[in-house]
C-alpha atoms as a PDB file:
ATOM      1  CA  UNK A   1      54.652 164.809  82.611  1.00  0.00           C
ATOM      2  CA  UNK A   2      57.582 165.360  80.454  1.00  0.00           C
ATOM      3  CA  UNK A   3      60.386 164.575  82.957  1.00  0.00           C
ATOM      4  CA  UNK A   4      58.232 161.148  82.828  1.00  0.00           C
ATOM      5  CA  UNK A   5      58.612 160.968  79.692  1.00  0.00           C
ATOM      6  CA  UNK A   6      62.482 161.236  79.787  1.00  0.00           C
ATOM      7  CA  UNK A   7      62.386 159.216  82.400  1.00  0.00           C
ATOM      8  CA  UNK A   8      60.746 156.323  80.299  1.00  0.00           C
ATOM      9  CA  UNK A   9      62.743 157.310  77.194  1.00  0.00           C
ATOM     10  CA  UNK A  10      66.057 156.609  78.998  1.00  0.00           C
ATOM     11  CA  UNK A  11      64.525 153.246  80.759  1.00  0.00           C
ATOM     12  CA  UNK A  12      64.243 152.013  77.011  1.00  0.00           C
ATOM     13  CA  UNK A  13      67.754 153.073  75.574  1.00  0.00           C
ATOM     14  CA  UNK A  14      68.817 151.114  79.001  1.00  0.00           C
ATOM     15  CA  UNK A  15      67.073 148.155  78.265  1.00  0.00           C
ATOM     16  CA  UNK A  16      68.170 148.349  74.473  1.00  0.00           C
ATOM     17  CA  UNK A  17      71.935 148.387  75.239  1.00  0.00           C
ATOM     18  CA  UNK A  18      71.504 145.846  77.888  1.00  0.00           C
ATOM     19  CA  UNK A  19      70.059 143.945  75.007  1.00  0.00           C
ATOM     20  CA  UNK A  20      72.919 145.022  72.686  1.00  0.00           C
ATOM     21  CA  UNK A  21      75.015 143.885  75.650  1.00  0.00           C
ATOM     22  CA  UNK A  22      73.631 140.262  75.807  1.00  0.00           C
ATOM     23  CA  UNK A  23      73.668 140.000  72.546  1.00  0.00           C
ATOM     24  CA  UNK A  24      76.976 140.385  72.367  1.00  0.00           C
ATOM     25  CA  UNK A  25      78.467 137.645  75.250  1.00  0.00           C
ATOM     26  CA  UNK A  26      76.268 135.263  73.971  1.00  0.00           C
ATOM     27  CA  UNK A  27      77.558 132.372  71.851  1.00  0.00           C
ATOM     28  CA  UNK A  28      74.975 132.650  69.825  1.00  0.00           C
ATOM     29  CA  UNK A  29      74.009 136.057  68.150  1.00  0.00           C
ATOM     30  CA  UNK A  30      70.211 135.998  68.009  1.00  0.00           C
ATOM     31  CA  UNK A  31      69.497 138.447  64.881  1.00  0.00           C
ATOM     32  CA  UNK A  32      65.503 139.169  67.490  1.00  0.00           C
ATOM     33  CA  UNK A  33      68.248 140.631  70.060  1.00  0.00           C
ATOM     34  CA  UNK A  34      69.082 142.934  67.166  1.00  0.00           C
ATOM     35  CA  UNK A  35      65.979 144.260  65.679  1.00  0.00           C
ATOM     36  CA  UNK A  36      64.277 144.700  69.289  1.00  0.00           C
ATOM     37  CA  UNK A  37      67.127 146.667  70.796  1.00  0.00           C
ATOM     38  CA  UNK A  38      67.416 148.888  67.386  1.00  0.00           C
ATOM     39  CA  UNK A  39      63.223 149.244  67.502  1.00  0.00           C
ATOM     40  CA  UNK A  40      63.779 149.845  71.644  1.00  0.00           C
ATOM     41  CA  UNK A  41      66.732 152.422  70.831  1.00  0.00           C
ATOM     42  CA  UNK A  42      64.798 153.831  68.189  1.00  0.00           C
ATOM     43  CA  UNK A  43      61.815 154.511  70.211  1.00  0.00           C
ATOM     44  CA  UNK A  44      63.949 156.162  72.940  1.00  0.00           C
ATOM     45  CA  UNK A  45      65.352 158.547  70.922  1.00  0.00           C
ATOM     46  CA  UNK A  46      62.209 159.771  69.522  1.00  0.00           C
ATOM     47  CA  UNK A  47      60.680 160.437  73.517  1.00  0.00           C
ATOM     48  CA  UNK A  48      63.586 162.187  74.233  1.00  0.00           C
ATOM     49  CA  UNK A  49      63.101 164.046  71.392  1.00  0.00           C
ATOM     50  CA  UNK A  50      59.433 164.767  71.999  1.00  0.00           C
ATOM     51  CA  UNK A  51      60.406 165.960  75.579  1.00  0.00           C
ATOM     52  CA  UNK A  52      62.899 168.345  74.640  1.00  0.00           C
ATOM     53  CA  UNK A  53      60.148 169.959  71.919  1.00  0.00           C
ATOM     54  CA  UNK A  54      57.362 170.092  74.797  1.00  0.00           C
ATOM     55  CA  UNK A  55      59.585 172.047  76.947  1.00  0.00           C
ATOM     56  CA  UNK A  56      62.328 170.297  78.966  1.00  0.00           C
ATOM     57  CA  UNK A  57      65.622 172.363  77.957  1.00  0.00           C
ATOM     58  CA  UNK A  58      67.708 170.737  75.848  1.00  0.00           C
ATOM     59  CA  UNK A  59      70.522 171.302  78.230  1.00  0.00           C
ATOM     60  CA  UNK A  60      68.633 169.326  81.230  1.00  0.00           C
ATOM     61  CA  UNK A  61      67.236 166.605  78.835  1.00  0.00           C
ATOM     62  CA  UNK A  62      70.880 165.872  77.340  1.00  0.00           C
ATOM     63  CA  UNK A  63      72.827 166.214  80.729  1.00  0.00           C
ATOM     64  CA  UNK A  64      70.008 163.694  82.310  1.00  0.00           C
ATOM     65  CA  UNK A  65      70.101 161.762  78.847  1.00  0.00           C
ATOM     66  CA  UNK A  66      73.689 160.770  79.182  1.00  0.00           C
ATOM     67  CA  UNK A  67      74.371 160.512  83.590  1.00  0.00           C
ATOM     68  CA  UNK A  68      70.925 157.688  83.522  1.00  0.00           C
ATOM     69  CA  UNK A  69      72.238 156.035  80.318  1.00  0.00           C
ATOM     70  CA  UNK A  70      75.831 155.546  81.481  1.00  0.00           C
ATOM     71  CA  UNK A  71      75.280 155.510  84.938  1.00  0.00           C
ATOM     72  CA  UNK A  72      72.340 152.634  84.410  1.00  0.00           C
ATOM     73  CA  UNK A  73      74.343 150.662  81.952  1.00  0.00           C
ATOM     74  CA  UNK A  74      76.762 150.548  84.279  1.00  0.00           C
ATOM     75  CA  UNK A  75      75.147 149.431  87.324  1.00  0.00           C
ATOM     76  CA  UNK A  76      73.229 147.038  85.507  1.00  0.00           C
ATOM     77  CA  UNK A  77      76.603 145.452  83.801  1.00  0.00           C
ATOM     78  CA  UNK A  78      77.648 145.364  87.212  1.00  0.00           C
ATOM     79  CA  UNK A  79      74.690 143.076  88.172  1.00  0.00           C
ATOM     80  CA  UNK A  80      73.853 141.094  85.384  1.00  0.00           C
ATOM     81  CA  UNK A  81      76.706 140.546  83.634  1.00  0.00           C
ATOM     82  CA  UNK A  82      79.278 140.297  86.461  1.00  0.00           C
ATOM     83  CA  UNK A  83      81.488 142.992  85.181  1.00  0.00           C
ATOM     84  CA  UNK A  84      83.725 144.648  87.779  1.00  0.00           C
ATOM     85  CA  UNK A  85      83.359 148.004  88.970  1.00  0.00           C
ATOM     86  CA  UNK A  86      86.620 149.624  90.482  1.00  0.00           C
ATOM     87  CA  UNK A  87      86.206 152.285  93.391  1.00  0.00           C
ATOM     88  CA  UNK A  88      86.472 155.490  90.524  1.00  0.00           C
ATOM     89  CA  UNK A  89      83.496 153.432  88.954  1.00  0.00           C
ATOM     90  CA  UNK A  90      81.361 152.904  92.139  1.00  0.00           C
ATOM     91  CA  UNK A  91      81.990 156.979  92.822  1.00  0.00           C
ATOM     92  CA  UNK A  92      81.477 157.898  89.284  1.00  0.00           C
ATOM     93  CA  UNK A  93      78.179 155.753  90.457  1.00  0.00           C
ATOM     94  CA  UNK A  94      77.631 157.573  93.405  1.00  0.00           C
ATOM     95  CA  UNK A  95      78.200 160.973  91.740  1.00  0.00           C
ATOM     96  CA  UNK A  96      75.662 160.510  88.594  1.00  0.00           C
ATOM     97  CA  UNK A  97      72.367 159.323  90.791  1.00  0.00           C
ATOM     98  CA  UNK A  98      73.576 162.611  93.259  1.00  0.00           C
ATOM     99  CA  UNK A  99      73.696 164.542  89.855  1.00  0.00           C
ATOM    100  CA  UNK A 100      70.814 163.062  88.870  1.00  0.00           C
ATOM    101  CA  UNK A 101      68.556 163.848  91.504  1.00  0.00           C
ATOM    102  CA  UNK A 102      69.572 167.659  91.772  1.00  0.00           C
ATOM    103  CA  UNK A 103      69.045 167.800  88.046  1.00  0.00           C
ATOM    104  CA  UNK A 104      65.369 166.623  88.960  1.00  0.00           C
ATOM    105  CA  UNK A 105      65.056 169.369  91.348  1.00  0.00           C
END
């Protein structure tokens, strides 16, 4: 239940900075984009914190934290926003969902 929960906590800082992301390229700088991603961000954090209290270490929980954050942002920058990804970037990929998984373990 609680690797669920960081699971979903890092799903929403994803979504946030993909927000924070679109909010930025746009033309337009919807203030919405703003307050939702801060309220989404917001609301991460305080999972992750609630995980880490009901007994995930805090050494697992911040290692995961930080590989799905980056690694998602990434991917999904890749795909949505057409950013490139260089061959370091696609192993760097390749290396955090590997990292990821055994973390799971």
């Amino acid at each position: 239940m609680n690797k669920l929960l960081l699971l979903s906590s890092c799903f929403i800082a994803v979504v946030a900075d993909m927000l924070f992301v679109w909010w930025a390229k746009r033309e337009s700088h919807p203030l919405s984009a703003v307050i939702i991603g801060m309220i989404l961000l917001n609301v991460a954090t305080l999972v992750w914190m609630y995980t880490m209290r009901k007994g995930i270490e805090s050494a697992t929980a911040i290692t995961f934290y930080a590989l799905f954050t980056v690694a998602g942002c990434s991917y999904l920058g890749f795909i949505i926003f057409h950013e490139p990804l260089s061959l370091v970037n696609s192993v760097g990929l390749l290396l955090a969902v590997i990292a990821l998984i055994l973390i799971s373990l």
